[in-house]
PDB file of N, CA and C in Angstrom:
ATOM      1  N   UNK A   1      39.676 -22.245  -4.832  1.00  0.00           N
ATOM      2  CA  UNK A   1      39.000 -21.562  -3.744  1.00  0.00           C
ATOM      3  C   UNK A   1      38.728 -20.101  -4.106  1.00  0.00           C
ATOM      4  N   UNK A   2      39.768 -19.533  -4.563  1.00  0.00           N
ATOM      5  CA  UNK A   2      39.257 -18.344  -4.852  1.00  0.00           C
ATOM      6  C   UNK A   2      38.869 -17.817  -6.147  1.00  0.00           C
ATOM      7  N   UNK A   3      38.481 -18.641  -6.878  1.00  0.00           N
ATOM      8  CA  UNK A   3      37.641 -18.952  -8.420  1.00  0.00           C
ATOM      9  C   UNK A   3      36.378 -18.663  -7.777  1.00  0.00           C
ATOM     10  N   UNK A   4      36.144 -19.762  -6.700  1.00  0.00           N
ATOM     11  CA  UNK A   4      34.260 -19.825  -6.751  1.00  0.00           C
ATOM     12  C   UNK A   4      34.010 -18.366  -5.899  1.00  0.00           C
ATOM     13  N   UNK A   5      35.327 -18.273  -4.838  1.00  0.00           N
ATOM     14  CA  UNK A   5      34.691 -16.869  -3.715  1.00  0.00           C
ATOM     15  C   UNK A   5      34.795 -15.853  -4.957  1.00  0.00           C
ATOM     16  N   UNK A   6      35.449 -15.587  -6.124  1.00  0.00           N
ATOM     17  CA  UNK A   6      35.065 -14.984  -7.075  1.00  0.00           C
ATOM     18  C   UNK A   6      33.647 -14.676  -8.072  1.00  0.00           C
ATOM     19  N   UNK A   7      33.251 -15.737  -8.064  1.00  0.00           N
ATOM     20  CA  UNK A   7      32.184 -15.981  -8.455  1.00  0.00           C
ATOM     21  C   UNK A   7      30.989 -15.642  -7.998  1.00  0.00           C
ATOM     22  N   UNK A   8      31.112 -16.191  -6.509  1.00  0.00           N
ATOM     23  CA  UNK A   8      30.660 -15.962  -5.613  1.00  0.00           C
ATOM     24  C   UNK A   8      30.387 -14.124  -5.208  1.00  0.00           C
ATOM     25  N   UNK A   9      31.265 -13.701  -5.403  1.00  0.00           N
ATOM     26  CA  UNK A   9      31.060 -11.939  -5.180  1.00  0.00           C
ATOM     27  C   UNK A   9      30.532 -11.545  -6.590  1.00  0.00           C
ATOM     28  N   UNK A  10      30.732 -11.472  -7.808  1.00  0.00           N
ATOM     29  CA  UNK A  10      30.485 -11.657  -8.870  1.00  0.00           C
ATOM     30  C   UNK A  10      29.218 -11.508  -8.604  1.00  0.00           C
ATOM     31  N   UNK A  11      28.237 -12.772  -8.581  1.00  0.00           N
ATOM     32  CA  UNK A  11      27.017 -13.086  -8.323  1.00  0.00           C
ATOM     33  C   UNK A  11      26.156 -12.683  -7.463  1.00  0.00           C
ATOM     34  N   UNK A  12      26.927 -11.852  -6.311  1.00  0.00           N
ATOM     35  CA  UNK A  12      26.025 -10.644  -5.364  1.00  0.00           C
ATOM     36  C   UNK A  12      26.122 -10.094  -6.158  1.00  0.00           C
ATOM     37  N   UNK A  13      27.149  -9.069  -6.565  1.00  0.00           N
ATOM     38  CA  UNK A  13      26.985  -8.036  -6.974  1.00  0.00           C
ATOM     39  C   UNK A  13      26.305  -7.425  -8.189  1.00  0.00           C
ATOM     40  N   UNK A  14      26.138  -8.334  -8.986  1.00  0.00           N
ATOM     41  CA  UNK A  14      24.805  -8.826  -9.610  1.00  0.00           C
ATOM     42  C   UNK A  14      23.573  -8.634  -9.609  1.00  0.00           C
ATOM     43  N   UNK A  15      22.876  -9.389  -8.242  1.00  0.00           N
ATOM     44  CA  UNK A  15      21.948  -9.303  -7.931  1.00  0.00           C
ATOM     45  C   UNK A  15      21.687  -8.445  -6.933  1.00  0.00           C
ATOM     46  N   UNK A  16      22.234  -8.028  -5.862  1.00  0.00           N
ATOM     47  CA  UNK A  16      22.219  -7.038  -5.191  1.00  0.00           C
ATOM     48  C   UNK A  16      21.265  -5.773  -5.662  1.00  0.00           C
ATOM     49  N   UNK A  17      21.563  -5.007  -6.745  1.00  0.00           N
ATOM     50  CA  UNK A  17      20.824  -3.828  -7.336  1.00  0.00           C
ATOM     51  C   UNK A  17      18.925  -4.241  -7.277  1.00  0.00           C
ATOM     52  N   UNK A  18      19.218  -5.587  -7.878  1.00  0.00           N
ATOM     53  CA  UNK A  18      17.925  -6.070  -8.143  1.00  0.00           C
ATOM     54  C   UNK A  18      17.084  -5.574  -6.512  1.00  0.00           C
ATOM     55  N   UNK A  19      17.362  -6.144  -5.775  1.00  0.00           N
ATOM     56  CA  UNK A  19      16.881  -6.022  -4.292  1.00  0.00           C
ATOM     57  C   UNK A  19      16.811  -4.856  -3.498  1.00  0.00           C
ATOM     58  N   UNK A  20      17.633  -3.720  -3.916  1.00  0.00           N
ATOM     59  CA  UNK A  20      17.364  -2.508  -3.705  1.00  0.00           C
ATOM     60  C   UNK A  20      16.688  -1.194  -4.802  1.00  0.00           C
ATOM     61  N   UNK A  21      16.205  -2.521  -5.748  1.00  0.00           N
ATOM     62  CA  UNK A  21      15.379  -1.412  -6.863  1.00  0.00           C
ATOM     63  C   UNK A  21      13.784  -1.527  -6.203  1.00  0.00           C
ATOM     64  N   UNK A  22      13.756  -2.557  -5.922  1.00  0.00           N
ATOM     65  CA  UNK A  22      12.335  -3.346  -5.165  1.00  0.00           C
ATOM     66  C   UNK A  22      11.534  -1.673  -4.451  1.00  0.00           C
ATOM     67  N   UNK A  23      11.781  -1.193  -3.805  1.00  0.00           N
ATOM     68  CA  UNK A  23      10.450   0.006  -2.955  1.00  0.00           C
ATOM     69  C   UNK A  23      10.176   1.153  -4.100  1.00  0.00           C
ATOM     70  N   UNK A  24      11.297   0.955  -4.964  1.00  0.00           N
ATOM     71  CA  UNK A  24      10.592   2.159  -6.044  1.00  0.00           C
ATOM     72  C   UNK A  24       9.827   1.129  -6.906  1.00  0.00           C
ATOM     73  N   UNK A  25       9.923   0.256  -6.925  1.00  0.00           N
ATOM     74  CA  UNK A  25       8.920  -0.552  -7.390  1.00  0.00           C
ATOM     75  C   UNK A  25       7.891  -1.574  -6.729  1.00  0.00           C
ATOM     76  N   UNK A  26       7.623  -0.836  -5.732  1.00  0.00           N
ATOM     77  CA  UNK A  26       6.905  -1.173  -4.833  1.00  0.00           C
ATOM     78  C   UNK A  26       5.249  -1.392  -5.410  1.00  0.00           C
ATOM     79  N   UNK A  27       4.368  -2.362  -5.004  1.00  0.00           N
ATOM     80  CA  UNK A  27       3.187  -2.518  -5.287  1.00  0.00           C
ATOM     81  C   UNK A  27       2.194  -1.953  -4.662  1.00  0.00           C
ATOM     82  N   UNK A  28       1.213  -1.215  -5.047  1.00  0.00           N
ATOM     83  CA  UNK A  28       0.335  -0.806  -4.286  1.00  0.00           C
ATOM     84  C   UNK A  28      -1.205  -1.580  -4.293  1.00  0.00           C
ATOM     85  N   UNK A  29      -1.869  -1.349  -3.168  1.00  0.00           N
ATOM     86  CA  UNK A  29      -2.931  -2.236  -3.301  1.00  0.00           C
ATOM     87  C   UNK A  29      -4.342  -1.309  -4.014  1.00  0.00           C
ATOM     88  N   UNK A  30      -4.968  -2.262  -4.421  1.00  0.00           N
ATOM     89  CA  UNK A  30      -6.081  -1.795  -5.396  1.00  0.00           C
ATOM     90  C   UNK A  30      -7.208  -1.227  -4.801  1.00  0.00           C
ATOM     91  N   UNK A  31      -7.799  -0.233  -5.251  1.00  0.00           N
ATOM     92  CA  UNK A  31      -8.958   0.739  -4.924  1.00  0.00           C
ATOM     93  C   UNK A  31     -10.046  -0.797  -4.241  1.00  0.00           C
ATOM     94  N   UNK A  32     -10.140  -1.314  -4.934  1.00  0.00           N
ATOM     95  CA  UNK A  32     -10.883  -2.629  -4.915  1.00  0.00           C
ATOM     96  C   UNK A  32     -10.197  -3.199  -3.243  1.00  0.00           C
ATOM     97  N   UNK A  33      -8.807  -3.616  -3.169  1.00  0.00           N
ATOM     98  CA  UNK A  33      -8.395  -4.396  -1.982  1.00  0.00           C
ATOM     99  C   UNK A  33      -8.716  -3.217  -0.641  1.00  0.00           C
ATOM    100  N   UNK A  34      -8.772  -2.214  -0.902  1.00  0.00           N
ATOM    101  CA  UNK A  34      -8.592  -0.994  -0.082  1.00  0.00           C
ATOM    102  C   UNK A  34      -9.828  -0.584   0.223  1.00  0.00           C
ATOM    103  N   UNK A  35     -11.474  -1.226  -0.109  1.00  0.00           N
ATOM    104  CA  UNK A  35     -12.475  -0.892   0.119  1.00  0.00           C
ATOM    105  C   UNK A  35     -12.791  -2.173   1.034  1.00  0.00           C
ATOM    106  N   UNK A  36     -12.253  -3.404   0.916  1.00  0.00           N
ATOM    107  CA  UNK A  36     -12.311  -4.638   1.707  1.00  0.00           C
ATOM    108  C   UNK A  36     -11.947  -4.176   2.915  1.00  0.00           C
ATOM    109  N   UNK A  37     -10.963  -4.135   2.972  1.00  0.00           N
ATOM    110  CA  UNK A  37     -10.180  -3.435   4.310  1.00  0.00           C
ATOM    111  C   UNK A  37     -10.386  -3.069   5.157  1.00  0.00           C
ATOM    112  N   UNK A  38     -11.107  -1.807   4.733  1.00  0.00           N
ATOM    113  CA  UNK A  38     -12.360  -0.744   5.459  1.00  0.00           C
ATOM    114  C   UNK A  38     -13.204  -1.563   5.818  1.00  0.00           C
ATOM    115  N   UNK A  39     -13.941  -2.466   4.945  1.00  0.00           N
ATOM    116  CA  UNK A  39     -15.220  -3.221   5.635  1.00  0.00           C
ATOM    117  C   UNK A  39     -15.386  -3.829   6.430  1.00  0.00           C
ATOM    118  N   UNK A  40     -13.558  -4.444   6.121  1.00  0.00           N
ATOM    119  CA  UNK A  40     -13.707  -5.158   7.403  1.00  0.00           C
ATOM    120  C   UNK A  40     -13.064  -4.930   8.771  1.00  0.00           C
ATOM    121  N   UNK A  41     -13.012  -3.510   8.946  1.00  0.00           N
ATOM    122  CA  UNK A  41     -12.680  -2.684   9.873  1.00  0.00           C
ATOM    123  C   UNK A  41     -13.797  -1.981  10.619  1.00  0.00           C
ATOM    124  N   UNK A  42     -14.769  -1.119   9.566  1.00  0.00           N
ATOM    125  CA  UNK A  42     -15.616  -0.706   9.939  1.00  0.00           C
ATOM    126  C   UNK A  42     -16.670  -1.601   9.770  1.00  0.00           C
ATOM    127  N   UNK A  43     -18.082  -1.410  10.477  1.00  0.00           N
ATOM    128  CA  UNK A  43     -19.290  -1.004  10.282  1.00  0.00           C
ATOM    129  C   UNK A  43     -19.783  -0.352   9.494  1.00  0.00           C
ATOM    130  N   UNK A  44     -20.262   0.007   8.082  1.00  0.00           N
ATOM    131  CA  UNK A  44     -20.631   1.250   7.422  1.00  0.00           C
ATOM    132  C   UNK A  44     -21.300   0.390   5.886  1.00  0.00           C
ATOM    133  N   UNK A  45     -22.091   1.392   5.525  1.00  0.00           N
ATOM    134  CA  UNK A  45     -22.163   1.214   4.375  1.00  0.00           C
ATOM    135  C   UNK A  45     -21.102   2.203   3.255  1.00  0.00           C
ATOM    136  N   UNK A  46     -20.713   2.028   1.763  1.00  0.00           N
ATOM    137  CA  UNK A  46     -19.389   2.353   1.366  1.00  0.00           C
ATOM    138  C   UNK A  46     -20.415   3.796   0.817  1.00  0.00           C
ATOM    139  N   UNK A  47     -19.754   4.876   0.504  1.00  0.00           N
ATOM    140  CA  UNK A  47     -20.518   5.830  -0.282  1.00  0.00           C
ATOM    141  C   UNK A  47     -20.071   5.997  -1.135  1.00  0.00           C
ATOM    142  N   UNK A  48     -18.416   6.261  -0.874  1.00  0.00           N
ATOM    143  CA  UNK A  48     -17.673   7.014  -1.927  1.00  0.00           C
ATOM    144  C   UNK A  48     -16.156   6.895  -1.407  1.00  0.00           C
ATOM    145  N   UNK A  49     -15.867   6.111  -2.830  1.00  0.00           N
ATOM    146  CA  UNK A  49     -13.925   5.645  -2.695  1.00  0.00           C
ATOM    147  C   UNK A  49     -13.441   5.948  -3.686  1.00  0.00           C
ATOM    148  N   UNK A  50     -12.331   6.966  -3.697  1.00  0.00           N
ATOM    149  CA  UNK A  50     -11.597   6.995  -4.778  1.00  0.00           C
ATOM    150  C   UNK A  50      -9.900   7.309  -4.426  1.00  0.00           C
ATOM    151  N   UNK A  51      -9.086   7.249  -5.156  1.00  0.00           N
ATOM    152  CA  UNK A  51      -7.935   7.562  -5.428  1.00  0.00           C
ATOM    153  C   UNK A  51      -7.451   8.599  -5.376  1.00  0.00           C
ATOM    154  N   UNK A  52      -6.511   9.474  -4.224  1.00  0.00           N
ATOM    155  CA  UNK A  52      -6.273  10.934  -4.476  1.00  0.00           C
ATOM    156  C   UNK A  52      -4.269  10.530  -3.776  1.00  0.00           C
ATOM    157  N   UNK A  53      -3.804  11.626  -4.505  1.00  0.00           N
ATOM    158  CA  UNK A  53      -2.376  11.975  -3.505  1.00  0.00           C
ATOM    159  C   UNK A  53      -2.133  13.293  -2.912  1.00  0.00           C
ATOM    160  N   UNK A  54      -1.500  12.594  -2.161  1.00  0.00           N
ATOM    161  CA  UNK A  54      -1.541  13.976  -0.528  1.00  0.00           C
ATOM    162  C   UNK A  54       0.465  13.316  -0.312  1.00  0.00           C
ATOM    163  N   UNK A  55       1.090  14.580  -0.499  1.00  0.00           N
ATOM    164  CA  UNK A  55       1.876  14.988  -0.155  1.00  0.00           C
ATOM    165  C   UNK A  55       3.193  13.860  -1.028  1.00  0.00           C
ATOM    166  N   UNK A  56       2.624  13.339  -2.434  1.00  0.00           N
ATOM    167  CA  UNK A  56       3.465  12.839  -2.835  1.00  0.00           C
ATOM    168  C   UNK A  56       3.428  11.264  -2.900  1.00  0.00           C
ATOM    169  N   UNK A  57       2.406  11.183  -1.968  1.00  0.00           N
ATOM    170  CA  UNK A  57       1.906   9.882  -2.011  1.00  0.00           C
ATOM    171  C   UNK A  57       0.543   9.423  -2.295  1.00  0.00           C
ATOM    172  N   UNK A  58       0.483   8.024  -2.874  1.00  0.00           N
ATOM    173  CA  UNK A  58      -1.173   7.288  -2.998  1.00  0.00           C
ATOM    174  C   UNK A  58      -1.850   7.003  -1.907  1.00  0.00           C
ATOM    175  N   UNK A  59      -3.157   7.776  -1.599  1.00  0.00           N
ATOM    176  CA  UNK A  59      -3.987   7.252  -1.099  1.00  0.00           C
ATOM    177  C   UNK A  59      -5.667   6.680  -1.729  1.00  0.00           C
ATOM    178  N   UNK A  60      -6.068   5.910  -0.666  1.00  0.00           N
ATOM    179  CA  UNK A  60      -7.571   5.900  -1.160  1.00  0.00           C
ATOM    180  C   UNK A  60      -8.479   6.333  -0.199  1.00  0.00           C
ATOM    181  N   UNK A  61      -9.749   7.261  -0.468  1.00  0.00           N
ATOM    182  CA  UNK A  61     -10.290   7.755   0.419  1.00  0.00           C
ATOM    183  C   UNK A  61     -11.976   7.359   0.459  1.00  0.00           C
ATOM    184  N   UNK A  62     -12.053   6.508   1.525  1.00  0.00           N
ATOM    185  CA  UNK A  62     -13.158   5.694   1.920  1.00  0.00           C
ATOM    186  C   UNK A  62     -14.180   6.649   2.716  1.00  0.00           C
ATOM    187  N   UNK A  63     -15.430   6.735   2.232  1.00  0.00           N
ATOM    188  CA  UNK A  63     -16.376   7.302   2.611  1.00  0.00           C
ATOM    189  C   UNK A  63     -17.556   6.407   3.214  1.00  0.00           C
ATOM    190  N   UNK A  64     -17.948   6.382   4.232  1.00  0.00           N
ATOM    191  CA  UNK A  64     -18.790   5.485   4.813  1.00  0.00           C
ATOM    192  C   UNK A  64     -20.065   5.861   5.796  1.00  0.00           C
ATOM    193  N   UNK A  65     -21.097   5.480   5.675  1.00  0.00           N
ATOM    194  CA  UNK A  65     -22.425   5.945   6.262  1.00  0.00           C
ATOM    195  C   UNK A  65     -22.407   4.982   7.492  1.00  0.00           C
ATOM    196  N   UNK A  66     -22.030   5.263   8.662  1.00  0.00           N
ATOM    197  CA  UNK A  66     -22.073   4.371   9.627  1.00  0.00           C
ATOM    198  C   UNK A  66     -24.196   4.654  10.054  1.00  0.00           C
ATOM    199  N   UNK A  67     -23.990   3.159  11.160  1.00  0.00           N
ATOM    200  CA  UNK A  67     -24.748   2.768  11.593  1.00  0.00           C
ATOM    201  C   UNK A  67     -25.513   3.761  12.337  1.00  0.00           C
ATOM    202  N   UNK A  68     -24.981   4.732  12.745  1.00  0.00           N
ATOM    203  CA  UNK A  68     -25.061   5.834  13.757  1.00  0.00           C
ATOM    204  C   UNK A  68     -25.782   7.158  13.265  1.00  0.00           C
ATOM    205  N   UNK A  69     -25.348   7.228  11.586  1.00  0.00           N
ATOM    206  CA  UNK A  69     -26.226   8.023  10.380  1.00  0.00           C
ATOM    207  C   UNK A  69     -24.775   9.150  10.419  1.00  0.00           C
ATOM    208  N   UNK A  70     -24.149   8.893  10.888  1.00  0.00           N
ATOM    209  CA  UNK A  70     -22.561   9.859  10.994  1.00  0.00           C
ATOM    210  C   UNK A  70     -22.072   9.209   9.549  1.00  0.00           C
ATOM    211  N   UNK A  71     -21.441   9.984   8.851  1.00  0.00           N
ATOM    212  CA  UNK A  71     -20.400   9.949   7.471  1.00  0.00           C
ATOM    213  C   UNK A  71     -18.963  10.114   8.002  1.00  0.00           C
ATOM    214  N   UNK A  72     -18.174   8.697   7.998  1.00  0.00           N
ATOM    215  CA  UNK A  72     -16.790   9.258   8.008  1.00  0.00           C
ATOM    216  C   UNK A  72     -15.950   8.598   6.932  1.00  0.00           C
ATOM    217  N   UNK A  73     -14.831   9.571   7.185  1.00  0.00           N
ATOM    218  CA  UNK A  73     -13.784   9.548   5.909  1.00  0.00           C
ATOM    219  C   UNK A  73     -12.872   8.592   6.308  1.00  0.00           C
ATOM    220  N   UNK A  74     -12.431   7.491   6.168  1.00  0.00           N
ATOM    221  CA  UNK A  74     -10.673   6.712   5.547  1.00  0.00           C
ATOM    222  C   UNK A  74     -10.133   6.850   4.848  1.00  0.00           C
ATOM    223  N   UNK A  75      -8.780   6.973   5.712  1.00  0.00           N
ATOM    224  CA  UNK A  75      -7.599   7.269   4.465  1.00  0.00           C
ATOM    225  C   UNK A  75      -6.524   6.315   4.278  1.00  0.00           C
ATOM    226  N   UNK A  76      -6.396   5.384   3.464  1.00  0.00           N
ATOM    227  CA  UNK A  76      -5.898   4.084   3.403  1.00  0.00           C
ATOM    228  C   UNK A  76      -4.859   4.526   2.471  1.00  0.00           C
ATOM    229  N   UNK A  77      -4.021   3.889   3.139  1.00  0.00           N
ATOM    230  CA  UNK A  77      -2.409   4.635   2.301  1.00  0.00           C
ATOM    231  C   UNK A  77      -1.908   3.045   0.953  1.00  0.00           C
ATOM    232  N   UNK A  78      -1.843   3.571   0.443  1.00  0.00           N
ATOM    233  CA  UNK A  78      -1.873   2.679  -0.985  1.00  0.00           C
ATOM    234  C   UNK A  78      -0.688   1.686  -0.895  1.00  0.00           C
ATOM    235  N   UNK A  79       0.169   2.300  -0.104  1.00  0.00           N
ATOM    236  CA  UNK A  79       1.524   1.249  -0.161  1.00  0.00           C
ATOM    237  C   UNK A  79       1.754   0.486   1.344  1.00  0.00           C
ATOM    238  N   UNK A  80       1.243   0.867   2.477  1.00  0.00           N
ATOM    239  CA  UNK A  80       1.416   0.207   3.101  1.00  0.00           C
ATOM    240  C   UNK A  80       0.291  -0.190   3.659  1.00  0.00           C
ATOM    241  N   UNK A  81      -0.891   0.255   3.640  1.00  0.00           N
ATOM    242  CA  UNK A  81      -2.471  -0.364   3.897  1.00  0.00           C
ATOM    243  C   UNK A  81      -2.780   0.591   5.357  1.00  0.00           C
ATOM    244  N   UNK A  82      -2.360   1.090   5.938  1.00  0.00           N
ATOM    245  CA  UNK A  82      -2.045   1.791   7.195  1.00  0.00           C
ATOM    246  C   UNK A  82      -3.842   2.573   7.029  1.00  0.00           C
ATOM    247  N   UNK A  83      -4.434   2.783   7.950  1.00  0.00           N
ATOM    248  CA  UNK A  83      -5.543   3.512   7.493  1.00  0.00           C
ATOM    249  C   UNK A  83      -5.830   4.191   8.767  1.00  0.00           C
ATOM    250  N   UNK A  84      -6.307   5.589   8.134  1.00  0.00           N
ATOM    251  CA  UNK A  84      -6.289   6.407   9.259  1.00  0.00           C
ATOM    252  C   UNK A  84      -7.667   7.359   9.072  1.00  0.00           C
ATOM    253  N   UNK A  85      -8.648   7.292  10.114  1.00  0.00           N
ATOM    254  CA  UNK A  85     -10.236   7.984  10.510  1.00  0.00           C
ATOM    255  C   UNK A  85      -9.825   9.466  10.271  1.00  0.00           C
ATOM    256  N   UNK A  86     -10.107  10.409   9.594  1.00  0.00           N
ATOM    257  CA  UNK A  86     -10.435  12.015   9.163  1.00  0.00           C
ATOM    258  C   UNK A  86     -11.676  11.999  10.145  1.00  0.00           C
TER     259      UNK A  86
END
């Protein structure tokens, strides 16, 4: 019994690290997935998307010619997709 609960802790403790290395190795989504997004959020035609960081973090910044002839900016946060109208 207390071989395997040995083992058993053993084998968290193990893997454990693995599972809290995970957000620094977090994935971010692609300039490419991050212009979809927008489209299919907004209305607009795309003008201008690129890659910038603000305050330590990845963003992508979506430029769009709405229907209206107004230009607005998105700011699509690279790690969690969160997107927010400038």
């Amino acid at each position: 019994m207390f071989r395997y609960l040995r083992l058993l802790l053993l084998t968290v403790s193990l893997i454990s690290p693995l599972v809290f290395i995970s957000p620094v190795n977090a994935q971010t989504m692609t300039l490419r997935h991050a212009i979809n997004t927008v489209q299919k959020s907004y209305q607009g035609k795309i003008l201008k998307a690129y890659k910038t960081r603000i305050e330590q973090q990845t963003y992508y910044r979506i430029k769009l010619l709405m229907p209206s002839g107004r230009v607005v900016s998105i700011l699509v946060n690279a790690h969690s997709g969160q997107m927010k109208k400038e």
